[in-house]
Protein backbone atom coordinates (compact mmCIF):
# COMPACT_ATOMS: atom_id res chain seq x y z
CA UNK A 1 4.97 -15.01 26.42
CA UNK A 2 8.76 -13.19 26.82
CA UNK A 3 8.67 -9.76 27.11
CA UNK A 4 11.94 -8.06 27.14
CA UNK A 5 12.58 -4.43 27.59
CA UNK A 6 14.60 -1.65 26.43
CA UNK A 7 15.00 2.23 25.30
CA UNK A 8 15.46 3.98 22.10
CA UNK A 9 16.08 7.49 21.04
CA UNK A 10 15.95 7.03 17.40
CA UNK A 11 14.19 9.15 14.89
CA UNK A 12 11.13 7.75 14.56
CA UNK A 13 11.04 7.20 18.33
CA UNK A 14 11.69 10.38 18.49
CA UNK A 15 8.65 11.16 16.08
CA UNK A 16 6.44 9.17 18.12
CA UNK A 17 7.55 10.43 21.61
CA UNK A 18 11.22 10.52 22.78
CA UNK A 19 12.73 7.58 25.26
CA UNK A 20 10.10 5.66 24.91
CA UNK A 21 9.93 2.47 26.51
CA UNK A 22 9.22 -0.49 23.44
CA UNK A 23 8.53 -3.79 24.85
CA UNK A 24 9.38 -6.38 22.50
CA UNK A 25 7.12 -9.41 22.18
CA UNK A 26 7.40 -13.08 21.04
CA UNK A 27 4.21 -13.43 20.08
CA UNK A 28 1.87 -17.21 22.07
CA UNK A 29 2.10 -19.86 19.28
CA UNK A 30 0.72 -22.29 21.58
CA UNK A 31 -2.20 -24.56 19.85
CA UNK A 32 -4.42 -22.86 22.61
CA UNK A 33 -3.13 -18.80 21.64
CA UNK A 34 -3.57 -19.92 17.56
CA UNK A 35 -6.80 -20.95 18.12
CA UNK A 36 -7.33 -17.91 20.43
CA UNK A 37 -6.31 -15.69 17.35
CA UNK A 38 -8.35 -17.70 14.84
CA UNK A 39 -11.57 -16.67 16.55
CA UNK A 40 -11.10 -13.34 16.63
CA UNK A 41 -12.22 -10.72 14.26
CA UNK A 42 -10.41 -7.60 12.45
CA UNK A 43 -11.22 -4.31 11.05
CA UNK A 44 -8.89 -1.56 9.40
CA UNK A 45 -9.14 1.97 8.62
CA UNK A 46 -6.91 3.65 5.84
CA UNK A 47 -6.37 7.25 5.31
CA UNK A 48 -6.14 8.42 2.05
CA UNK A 49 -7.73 11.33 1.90
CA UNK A 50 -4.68 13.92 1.63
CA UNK A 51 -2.98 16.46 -1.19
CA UNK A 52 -0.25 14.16 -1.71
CA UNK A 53 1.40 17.73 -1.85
CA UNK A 54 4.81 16.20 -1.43
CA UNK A 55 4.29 13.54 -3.99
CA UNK A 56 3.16 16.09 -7.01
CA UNK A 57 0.99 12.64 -7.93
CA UNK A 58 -2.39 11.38 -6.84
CA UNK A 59 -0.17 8.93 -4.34
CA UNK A 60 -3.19 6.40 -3.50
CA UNK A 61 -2.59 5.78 -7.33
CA UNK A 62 0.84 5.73 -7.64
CA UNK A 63 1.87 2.22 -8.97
CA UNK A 64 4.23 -0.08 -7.15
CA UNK A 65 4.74 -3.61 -8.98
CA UNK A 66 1.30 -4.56 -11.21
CA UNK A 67 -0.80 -3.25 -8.00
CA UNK A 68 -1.76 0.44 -7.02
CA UNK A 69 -0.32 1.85 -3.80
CA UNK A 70 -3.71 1.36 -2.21
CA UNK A 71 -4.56 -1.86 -3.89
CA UNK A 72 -1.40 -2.92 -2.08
CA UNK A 73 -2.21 -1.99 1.04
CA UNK A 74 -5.59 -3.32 0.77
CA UNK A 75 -4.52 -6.49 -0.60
CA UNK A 76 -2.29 -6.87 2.13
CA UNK A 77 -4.66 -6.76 4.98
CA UNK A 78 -7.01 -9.04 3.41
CA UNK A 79 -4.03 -11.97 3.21
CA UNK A 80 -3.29 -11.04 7.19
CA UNK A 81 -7.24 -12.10 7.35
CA UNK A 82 -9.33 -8.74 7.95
CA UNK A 83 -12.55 -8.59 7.14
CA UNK A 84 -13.95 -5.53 7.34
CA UNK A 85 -11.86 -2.01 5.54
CA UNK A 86 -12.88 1.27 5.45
CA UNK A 87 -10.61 3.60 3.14
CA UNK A 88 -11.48 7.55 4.20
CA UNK A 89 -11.14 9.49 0.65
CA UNK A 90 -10.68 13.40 0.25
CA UNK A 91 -8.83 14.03 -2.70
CA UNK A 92 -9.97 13.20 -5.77
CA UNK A 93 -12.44 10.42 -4.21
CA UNK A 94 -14.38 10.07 -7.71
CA UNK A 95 -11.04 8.55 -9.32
CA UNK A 96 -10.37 6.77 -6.33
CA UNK A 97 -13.71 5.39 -5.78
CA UNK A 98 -14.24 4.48 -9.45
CA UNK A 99 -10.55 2.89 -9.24
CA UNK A 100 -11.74 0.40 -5.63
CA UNK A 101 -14.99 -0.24 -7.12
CA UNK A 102 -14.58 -3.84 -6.77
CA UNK A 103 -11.97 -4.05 -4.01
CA UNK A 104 -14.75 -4.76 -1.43
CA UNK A 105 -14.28 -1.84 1.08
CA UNK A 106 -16.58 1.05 2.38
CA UNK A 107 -15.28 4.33 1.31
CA UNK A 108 -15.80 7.41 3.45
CA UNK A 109 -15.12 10.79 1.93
CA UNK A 110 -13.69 13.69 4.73
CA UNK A 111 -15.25 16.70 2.76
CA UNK A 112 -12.94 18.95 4.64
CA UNK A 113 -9.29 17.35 3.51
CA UNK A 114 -8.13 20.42 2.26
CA UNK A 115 -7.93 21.56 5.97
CA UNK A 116 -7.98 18.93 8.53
CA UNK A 117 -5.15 15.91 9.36
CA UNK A 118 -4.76 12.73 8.70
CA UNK A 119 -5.75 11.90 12.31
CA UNK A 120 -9.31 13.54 11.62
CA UNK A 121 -9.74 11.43 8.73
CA UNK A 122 -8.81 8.49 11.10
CA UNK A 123 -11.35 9.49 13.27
CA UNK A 124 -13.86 9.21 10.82
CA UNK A 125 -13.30 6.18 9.80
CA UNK A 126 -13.39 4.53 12.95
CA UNK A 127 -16.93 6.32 13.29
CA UNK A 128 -17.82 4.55 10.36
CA UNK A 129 -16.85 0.41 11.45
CA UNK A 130 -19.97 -1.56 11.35
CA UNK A 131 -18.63 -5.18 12.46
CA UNK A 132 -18.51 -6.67 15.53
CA UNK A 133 -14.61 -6.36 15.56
CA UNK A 134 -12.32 -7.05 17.99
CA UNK A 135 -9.46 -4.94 16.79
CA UNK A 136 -8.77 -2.18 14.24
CA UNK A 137 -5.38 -1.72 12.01
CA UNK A 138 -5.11 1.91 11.20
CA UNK A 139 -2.97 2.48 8.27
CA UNK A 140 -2.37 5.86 5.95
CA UNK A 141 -2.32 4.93 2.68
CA UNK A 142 1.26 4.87 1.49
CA UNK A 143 2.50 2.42 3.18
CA UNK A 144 2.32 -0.50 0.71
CA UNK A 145 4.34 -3.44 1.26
CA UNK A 146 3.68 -4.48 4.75
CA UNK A 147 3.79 -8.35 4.86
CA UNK A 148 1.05 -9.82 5.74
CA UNK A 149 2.91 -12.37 8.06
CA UNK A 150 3.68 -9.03 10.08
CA UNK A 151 0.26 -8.50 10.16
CA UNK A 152 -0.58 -11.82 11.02
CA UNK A 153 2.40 -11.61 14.09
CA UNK A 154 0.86 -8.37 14.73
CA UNK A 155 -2.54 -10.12 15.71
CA UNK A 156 -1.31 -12.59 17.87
CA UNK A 157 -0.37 -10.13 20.81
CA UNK A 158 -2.50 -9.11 23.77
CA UNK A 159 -1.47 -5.50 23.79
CA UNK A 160 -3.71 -2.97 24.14
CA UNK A 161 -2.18 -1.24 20.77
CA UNK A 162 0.60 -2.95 19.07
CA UNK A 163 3.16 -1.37 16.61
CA UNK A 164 5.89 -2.95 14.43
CA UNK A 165 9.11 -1.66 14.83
CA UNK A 166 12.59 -2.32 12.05
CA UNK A 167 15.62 -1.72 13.74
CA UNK A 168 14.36 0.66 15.74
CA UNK A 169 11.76 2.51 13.96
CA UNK A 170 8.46 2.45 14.89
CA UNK A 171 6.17 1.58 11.82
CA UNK A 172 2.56 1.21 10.62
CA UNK A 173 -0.15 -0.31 10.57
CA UNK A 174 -0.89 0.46 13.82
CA UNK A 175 -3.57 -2.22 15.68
CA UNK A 176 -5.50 -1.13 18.59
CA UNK A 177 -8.02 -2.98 20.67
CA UNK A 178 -12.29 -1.94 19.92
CA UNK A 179 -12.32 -0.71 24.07
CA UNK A 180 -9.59 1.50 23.42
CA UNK A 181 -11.29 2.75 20.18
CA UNK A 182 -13.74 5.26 22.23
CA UNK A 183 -10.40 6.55 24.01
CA UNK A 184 -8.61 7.67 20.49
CA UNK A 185 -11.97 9.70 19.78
CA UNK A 186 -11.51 11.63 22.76
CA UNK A 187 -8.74 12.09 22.43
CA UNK A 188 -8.75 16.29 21.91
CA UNK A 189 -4.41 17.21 22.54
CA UNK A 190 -1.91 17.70 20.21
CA UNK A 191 -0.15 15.31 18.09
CA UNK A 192 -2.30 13.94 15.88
CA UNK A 193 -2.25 9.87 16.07
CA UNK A 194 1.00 10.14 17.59
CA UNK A 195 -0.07 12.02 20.89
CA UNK A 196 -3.54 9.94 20.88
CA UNK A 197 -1.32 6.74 21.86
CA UNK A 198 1.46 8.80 23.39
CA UNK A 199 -1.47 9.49 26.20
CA UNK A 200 -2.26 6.12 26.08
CA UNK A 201 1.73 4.69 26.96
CA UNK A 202 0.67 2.11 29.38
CA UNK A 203 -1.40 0.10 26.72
CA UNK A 204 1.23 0.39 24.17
CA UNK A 205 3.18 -2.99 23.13
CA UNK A 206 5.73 -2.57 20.28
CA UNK A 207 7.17 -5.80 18.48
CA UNK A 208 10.50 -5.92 16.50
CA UNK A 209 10.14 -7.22 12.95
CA UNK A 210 11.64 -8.61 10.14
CA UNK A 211 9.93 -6.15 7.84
CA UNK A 212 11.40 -3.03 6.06
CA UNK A 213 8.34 -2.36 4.79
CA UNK A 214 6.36 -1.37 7.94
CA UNK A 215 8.66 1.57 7.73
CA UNK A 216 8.81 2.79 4.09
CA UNK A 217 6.19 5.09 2.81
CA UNK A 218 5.79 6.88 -0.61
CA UNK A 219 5.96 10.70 0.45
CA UNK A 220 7.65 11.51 -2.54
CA UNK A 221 9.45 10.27 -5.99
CA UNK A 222 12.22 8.64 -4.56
CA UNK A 223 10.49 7.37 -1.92
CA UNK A 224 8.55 5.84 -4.50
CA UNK A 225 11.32 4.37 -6.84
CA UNK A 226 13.05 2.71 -3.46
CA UNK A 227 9.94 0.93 -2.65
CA UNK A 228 9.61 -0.39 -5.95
CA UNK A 229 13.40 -1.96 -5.48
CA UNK A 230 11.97 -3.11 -2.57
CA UNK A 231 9.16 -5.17 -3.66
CA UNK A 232 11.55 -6.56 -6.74
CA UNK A 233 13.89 -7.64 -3.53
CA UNK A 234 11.24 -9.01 -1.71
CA UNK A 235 9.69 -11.22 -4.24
CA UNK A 236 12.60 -12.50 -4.99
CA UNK A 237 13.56 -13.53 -1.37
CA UNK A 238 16.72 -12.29 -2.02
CA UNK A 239 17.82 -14.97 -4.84
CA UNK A 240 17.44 -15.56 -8.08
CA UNK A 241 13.85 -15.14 -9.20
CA UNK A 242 12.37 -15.14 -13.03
CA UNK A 243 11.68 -11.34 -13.77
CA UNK A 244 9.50 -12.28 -16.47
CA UNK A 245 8.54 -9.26 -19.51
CA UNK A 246 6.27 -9.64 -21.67
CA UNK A 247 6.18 -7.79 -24.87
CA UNK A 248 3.80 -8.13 -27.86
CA UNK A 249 4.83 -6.62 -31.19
CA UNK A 250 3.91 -5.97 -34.98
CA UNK A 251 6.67 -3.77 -36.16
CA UNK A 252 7.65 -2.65 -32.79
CA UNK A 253 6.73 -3.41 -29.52
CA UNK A 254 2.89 -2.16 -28.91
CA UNK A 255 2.23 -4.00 -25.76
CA UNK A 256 4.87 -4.35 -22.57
CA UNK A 257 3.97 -4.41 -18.83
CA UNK A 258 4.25 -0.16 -18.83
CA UNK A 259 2.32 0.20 -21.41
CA UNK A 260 -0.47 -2.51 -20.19
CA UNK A 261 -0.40 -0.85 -17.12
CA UNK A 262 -0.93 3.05 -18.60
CA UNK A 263 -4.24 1.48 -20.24
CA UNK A 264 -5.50 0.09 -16.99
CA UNK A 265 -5.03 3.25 -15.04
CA UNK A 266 -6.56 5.60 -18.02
CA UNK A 267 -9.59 3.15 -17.68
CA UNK A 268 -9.90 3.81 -13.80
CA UNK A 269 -9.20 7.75 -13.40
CA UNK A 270 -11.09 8.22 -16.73
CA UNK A 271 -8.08 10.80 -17.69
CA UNK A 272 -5.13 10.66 -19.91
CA UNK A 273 -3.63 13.13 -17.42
CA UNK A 274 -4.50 11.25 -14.13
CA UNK A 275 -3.22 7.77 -15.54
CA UNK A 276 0.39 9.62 -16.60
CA UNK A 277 0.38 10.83 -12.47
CA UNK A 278 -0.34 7.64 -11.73
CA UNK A 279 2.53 6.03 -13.87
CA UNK A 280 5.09 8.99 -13.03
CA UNK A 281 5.05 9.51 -16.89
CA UNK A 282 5.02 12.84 -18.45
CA UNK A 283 2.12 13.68 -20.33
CA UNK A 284 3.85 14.17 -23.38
CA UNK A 285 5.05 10.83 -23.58
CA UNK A 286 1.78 9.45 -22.23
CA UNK A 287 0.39 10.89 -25.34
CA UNK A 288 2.97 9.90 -27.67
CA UNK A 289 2.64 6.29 -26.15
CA UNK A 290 -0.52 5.96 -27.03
CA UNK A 291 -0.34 7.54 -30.43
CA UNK A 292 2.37 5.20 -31.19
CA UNK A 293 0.56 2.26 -30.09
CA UNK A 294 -2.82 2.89 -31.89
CA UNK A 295 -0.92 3.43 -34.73
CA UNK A 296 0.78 -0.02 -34.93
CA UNK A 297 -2.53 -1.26 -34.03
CA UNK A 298 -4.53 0.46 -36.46
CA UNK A 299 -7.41 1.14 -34.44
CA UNK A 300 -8.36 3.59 -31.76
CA UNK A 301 -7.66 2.36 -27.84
CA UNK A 302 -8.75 5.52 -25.82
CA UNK A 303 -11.61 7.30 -26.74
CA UNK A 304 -11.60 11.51 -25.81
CA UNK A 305 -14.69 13.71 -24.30
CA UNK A 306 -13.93 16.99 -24.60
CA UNK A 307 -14.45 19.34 -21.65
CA UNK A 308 -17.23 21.21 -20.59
CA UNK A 309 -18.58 21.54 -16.69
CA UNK A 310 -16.91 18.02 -15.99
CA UNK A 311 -13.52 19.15 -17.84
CA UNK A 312 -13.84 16.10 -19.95
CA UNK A 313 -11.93 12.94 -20.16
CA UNK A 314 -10.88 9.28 -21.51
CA UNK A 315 -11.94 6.01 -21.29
CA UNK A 316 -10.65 2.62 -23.22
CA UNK A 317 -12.76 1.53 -26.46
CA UNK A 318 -14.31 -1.89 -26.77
CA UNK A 319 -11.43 -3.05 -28.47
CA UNK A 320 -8.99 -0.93 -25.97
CA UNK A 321 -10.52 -3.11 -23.46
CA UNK A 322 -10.81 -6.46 -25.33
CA UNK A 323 -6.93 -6.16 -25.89
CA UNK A 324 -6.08 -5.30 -22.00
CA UNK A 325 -7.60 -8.20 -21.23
CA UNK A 326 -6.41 -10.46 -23.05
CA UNK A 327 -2.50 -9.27 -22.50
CA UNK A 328 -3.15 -9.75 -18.58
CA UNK A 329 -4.76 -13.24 -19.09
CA UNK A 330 -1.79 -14.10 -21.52
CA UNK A 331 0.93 -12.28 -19.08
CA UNK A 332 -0.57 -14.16 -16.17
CA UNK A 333 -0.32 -18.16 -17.56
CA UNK A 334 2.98 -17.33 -18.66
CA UNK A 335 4.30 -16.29 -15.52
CA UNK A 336 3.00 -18.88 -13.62
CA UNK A 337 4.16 -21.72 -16.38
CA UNK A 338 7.62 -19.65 -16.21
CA UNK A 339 7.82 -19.89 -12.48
CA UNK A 340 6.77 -23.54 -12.18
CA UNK A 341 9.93 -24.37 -15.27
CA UNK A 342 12.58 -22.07 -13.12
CA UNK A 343 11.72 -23.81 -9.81
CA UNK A 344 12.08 -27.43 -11.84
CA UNK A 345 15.33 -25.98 -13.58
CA UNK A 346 16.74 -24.16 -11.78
CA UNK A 347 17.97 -25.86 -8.46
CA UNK A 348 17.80 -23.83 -4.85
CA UNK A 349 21.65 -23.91 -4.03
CA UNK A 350 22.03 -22.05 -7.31
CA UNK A 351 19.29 -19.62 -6.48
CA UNK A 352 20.84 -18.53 -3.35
C-alpha cells in the first residue's frame, strides 16, 4: 500500500480542521486484500432529519434525475454493497417514511430536530445498528451522487476512518471502523462530526478521488440545479449519450417525464403541496398541471380530502395509478431498446 503525504489549507480543510495532514491512499488490489474486502460487512447511517431551512423544500425529497435525493443516496450505498441503512428522520418523517416504504432501511425519527444537530441525529443512528458490521458510512442526506466505485475504493482501506477528498476538499460519506464507533458517542466537545474525528486525527486516512460528487450537496436551489447538470454529465461519461423524452399526447402533451414524475411524488407525500416542493414547482402551476392533464384525459387522476385535524390531502385514483404505471413501464423498454440502437449506431470515436 503507498501512502504519500501532504498539507492543505483549503476551505473545506479548513471546515474540517485547518492544516490538516491528508494521507492519500492507493487502495491493496491484491487477490489476497479483494478477498479481504469481500468478507467484510457494511452499515450506514443517513441524517435526514433537518428543516431544510436553506432549501425552502422538503430536501430529502427534492428530485435529482428520475430518483429522490434520498433514494439516491440510498441507492448508491446499496451498489457499493452495504447491507444494513438506517435513515434518522425529523422533519416531516410521515412523508418521508411513507415515501422509503419499500427502500429496505430502518428509519429512526430524532423527536427533537427542531433543536438538536445533525451530529445528534448521527448519534442516534449509530445507537440504532443491529448487524454485526464491520464498518459504518455516515452520510447527511443531500449528498446524492456519490459513485458507488468511490464507495467501493472507500472500503478497501485499513484506516481507522476514511474520507474522500476532490481536489482538495474533504467530502462525504464518511466510513469509520465499529471499535471506533463507541469513541464518536463519547465524544461530548464542540464541532459536531467535524470535532468528533478532529479528536480522533491519528485514525484519520483521507483518499483523493475522481468524484465531484463526494463534494456537492443540495443546501439550496442552485445547489440543486448544478447537481442535476451533474448527474446529466455523469451519465453521459462525458460524450454523447441518448437523452431520451418521452411524451404521450391526445391534443397536447398529457404525459412527459415532469409530469410523470409530479404524479409519483403526490402519491408518496399524499399532498398536492408537498409533491410541488418536491418538484421545485409552484403550486399554481402544480395545480394547473394537473387540471390540464385530467382534462385531456377526461377522467380524474388525484383525488382531494379536505382538511380537518390531519389538514387533509391527495392521493392518485385507480386510474391515476393504472396510467403512472404504465408510462414508467413504457418509458423504461424504450430507453433501454434506445440505448442498445445508439451503442450499435452510433460508433465510440464519434461519441467522444
Amino acid at each position: 500500500m503507498i501512502v504519500v503525504r501532504c498539507k492543505t489549507t483549503c476551505k473545506m480543510a479548513l471546515l474540517w480542521g485547518a492544516n490538516v495532514a491528508f494521507r492519500y491512499v492507493v487502495p491493496d488490489i491484491t487477490v489476497e486484500g479483494v478477498v479481504k474486502r469481500m468478507k467484510k460487512r457494511y452499515a450506514a447511517v443517513i441524517a435526514a432529519a433537518g428543516l431544510s431551512s436553506r432549501m425552502c423544500e422538503f430536501k430529502p425529497m427534492v428530485c435529482v434525475g428520475e430518483r429522490t435525493m434520498i433514494e439516491n443516496v440510498i441507492e448508491n450505498l446499496r451498489q457499493a454493497g452495504v447491507e444494513e441503512i438506517v435513515v434518522v428522520t425529523g422533519y416531516k418523517s410521515e412523508i418521508l417514511a411513507r415515501h422509503l416504504s419499500d427502500a429496505d432501511v430502518r428509519l429512526v425519527k430524532n423527536e427533537r430536530f427542531a433543536e438538536t444537530k445533525m451530529f445528534d441525529s448521527i448519534l442516534m443512528g449509530l445507537r440504532h445498528l443491529e448487524s454485526a458490521y464491520d464498518a459504518v458510512y455516515i452520510t447527511p442526506g443531500d449528498i446524492p451522487l456519490v459513485q458507488p466505485e468511490t464507495i467501493r475504493l472507500m472500503s478497501g482501506l485499513e484506516g481507522g476512518i476514511v474520507r474522500p477528498i476532490w481536489q482538495g476538499e474533504v467530502g462525504h460519506p464518511v466510513l469509520v471502523r465499529r471499535d471506533l464507533v463507541p469513541r464518536l458517542l463519547e465524544y461530548s466537545g464542540t464541532g459536531g462530526l467535524r470535532g468528533a474525528i478532529d479528536s480522533l486525527q491519528a485514525y484519520v486516512t483521507d483518499i483523493a478521488v475522481e468524484d465531484m460528487g463526494v463534494t456537492m450537496d443540495g443546501d439550496t436551489p442552485e445547489d440543486v440545479r448544478a447537481l442535476r447538470k451533474r448527474q446529466v454529465e455523469t451519465r453521459s461519461g462525458g460524450g454523447l449519450w441518448p437523452d431520451i423524452q418521452i411524451r404521450v399526447s391526445r391534443s397536447e402533451a398529457v404525459l412527459s417525464p415532469e409530469t410523470a414524475q409530479f404524479l409519483e411524488m403526490i402519491d408518496h407525500t399524499g399532498s398536492i403541496q408537498n409533491a410541488c416542493g418536491c418538484m421545485h414547482m409552484s403550486y399554481s402551476r402544480g395545480w394547473r398541471t394537473l387540471n390540464h392533464m385530467e382534462q385531456e384525459l377526461g377522467y380524474p387522476l388525484v383525488e382531494r380530502f379536505p382538511g380537518g385535524s390531519s389538514g387533509g390531502g391527495s392521493a392518485l385514483t385507480r386510474e391515476g395509478r393504472q396510467l403512472l404505471h404504465a408510462y414508467q413501464q413504457y418509458q423504461e423498454s424504450l430507453r433501454r431498446v434506445a440505448e442498445d440502437l445508439f451503442r450499435e449506431l452510433f460508433p465510440a470515436d464519434l461519441c467522444r
